[in-house]
C-alpha atoms as a PDB file:
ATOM      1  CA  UNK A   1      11.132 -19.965  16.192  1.00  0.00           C
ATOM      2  CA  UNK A   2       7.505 -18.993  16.515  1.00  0.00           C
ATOM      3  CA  UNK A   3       5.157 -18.783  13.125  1.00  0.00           C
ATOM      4  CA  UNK A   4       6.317 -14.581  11.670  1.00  0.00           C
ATOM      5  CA  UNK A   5       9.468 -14.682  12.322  1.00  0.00           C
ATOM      6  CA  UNK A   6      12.075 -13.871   9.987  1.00  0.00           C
ATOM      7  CA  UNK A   7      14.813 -16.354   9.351  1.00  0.00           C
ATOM      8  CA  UNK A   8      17.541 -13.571  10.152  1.00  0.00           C
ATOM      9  CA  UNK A   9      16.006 -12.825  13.557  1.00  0.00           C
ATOM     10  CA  UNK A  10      16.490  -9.260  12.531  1.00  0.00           C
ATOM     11  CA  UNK A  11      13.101  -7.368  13.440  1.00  0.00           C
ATOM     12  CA  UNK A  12      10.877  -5.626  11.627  1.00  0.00           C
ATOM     13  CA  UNK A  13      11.236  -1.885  10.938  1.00  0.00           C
ATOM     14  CA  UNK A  14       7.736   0.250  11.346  1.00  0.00           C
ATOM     15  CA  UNK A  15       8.278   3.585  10.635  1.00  0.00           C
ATOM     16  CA  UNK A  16       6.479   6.293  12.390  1.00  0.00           C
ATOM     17  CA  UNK A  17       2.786   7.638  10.987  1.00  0.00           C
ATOM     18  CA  UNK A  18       3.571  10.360   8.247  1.00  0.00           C
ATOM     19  CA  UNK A  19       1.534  13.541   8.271  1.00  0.00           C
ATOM     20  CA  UNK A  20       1.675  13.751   4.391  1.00  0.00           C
ATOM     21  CA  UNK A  21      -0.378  10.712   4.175  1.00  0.00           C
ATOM     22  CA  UNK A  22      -2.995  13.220   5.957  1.00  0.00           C
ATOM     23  CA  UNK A  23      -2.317  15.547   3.175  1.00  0.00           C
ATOM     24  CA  UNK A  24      -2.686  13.578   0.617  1.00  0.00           C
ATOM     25  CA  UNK A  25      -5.930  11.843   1.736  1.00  0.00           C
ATOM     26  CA  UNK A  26      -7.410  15.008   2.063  1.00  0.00           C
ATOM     27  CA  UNK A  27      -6.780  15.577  -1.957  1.00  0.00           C
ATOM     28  CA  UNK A  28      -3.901  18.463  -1.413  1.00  0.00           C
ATOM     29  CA  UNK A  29      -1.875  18.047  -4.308  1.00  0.00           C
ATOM     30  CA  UNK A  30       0.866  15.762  -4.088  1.00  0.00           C
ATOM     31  CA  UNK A  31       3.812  18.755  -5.748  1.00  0.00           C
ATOM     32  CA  UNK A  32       2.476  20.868  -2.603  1.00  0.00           C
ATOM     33  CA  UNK A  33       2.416  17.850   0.000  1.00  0.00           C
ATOM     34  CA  UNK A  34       6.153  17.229  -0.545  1.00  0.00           C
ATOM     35  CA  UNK A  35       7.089  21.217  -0.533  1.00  0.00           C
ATOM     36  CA  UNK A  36       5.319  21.123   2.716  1.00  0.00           C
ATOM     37  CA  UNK A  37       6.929  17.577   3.813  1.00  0.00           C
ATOM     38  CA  UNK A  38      10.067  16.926   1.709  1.00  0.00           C
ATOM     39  CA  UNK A  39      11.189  14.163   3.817  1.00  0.00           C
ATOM     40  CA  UNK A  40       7.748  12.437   3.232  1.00  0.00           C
ATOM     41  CA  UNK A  41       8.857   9.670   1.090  1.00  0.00           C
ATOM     42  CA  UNK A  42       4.996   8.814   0.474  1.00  0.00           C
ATOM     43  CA  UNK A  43       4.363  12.469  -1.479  1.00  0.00           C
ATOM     44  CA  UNK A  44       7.306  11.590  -3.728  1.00  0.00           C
ATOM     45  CA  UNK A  45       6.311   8.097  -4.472  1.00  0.00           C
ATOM     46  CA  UNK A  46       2.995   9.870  -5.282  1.00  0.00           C
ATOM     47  CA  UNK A  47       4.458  12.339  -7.664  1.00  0.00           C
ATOM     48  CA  UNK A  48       6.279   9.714  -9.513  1.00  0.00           C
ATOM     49  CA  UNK A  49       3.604   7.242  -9.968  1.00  0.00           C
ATOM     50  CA  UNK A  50       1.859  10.218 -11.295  1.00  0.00           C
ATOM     51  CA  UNK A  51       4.796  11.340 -13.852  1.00  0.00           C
ATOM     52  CA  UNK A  52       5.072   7.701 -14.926  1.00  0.00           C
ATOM     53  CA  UNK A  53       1.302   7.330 -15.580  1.00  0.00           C
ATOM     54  CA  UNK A  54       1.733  10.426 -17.588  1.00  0.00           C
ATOM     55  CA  UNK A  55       4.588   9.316 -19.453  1.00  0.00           C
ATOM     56  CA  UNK A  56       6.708  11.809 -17.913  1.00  0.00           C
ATOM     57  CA  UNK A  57       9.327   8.963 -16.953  1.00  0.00           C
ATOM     58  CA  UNK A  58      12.790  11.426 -16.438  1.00  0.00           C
ATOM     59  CA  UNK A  59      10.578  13.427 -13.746  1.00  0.00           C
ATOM     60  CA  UNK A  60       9.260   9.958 -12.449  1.00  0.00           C
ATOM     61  CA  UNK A  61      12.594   9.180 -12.136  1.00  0.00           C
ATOM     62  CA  UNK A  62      14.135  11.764 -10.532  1.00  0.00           C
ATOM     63  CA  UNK A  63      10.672  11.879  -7.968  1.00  0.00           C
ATOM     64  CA  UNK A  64      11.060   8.180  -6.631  1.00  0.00           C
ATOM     65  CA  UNK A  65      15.037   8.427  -7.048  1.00  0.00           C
ATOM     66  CA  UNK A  66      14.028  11.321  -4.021  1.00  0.00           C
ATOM     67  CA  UNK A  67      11.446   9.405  -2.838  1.00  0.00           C
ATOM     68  CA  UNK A  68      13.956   6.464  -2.833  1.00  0.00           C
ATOM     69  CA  UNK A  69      16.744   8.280  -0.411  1.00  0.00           C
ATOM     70  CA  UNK A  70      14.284  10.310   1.890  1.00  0.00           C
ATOM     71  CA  UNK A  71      12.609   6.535   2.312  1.00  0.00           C
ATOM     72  CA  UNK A  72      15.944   5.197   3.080  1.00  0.00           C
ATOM     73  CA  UNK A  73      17.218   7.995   5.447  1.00  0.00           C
ATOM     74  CA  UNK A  74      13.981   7.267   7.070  1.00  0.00           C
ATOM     75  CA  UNK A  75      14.482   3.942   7.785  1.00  0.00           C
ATOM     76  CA  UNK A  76      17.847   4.522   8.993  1.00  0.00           C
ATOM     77  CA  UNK A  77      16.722   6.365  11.556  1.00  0.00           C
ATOM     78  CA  UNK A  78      14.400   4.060  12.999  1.00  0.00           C
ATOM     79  CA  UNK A  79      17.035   1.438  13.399  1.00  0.00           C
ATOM     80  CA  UNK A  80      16.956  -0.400   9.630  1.00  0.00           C
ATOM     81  CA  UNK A  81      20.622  -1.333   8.683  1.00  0.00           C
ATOM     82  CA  UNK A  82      20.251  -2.054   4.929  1.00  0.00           C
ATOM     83  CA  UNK A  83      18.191  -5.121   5.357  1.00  0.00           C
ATOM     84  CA  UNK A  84      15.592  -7.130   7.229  1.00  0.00           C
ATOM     85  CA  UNK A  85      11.881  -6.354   6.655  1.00  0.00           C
ATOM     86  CA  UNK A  86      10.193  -3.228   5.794  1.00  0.00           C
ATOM     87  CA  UNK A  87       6.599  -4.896   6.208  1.00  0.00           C
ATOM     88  CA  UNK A  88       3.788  -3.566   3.604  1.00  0.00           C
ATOM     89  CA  UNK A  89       1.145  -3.918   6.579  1.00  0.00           C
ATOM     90  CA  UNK A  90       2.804  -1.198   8.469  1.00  0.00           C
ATOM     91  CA  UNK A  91       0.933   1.646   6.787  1.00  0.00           C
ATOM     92  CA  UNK A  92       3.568   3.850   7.627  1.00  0.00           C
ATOM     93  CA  UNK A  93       6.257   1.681   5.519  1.00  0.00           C
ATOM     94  CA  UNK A  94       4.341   2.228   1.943  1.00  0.00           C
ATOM     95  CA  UNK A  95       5.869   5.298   1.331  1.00  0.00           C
ATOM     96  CA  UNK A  96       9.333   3.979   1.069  1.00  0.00           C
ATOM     97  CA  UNK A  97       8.196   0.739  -0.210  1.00  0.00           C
ATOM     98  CA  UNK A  98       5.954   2.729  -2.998  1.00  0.00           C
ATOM     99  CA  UNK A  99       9.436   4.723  -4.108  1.00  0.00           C
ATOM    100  CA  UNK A 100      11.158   1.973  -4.052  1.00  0.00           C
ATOM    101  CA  UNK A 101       8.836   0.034  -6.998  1.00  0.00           C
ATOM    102  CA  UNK A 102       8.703   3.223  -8.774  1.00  0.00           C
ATOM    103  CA  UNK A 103      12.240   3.816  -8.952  1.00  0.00           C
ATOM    104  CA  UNK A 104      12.575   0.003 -10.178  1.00  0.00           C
ATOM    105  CA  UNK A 105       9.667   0.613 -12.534  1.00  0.00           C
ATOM    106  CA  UNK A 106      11.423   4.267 -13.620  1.00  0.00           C
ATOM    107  CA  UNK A 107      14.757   2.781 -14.213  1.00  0.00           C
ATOM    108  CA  UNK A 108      13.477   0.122 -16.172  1.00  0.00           C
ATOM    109  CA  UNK A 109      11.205   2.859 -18.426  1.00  0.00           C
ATOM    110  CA  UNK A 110      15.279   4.352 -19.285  1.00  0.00           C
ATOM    111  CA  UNK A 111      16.880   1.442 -19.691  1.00  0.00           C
ATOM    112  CA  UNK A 112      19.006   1.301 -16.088  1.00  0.00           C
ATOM    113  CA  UNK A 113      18.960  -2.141 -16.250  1.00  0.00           C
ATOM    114  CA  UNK A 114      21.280  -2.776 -13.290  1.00  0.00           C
ATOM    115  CA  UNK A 115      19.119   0.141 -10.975  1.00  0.00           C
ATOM    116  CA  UNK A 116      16.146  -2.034 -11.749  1.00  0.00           C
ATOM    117  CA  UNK A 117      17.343  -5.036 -11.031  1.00  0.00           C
ATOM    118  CA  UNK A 118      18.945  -3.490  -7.324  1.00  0.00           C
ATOM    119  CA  UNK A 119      15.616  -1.726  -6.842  1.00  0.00           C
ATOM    120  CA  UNK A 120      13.202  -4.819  -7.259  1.00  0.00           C
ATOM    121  CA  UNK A 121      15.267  -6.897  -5.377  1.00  0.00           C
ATOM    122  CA  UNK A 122      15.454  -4.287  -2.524  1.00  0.00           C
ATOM    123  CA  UNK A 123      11.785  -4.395  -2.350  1.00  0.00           C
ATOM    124  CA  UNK A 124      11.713  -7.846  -2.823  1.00  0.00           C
ATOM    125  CA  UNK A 125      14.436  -8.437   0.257  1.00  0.00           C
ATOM    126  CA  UNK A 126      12.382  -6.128   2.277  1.00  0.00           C
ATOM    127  CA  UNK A 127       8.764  -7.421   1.899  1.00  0.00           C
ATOM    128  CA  UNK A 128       7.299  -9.697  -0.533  1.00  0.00           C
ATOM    129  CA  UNK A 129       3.820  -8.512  -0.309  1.00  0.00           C
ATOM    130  CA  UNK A 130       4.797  -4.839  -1.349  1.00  0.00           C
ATOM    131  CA  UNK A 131       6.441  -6.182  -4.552  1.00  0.00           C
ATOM    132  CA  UNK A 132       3.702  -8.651  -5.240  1.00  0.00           C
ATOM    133  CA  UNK A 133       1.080  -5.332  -4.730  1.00  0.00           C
ATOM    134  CA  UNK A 134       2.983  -2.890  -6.913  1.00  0.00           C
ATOM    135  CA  UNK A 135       3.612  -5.820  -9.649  1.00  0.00           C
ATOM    136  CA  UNK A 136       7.612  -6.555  -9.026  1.00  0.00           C
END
């Protein structure tokens, strides 16, 4: 085994560039970037790390809980099977990574102990450098 790889010999899964990240660089507003790109996972992390910073934390929820499944629809169809890495250096990957945490961060703000616990350690299983960057 060479220095990178993963214990489970299961590769890495890079997900393709996301236009929305365009959008959203460019200062469009993240509610219009994921009416233009629903499937974006990276415009609904957005929008609920905005809600939660806001205090807003049953619209934070519900944003990452969508940001959560378009993330993982994405990385179904580029081959992910419900585990091996998801790595933060991918650019790409931080959308999905991003709704991940703030679902974890979301459930915790309602008291969905047991959705917290699954998120974080979802993140966790799928790259340690995301959850130590977005503080799980």
């Amino acid at each position: 085994m060479t220095a990178g790889q993963n214990l489970l010999g299961i590769p890495p899964t890079n997900l393709p560039d996301d236009p929305a990240a365009a959008k959203l660089e460019e200062g469009v507003h993240p509610e219009q970037v994921a009416a233009a790109y629903p499937t974006s996972s990276l415009a609904w992390a957005q929008l609920a790390e905005d809600a939660l910073a806001d205090g807003l934390t049953v619209q934070g929820y519900a944003y990452a809980r969508t940001g959560y499944h378009r993330g993982l629809d994405a990385l179904r169809k580029n081959g992910w099977r419900g585990q091996g890495p998801v790595p933060w250096s991918h650019e790409p990957n931080r959308g999905v990574l991003r709704a991940f945490a703030a679902l974890a961060h979301a459930a915790a703000a309602i008291g969905e102990t047991d959705e917290q616990q699954r998120c974080t350690q979802l993140l966790r299983d799928s790259s340690a450098e995301a959850a130590a960057q977005l503080g799980l």
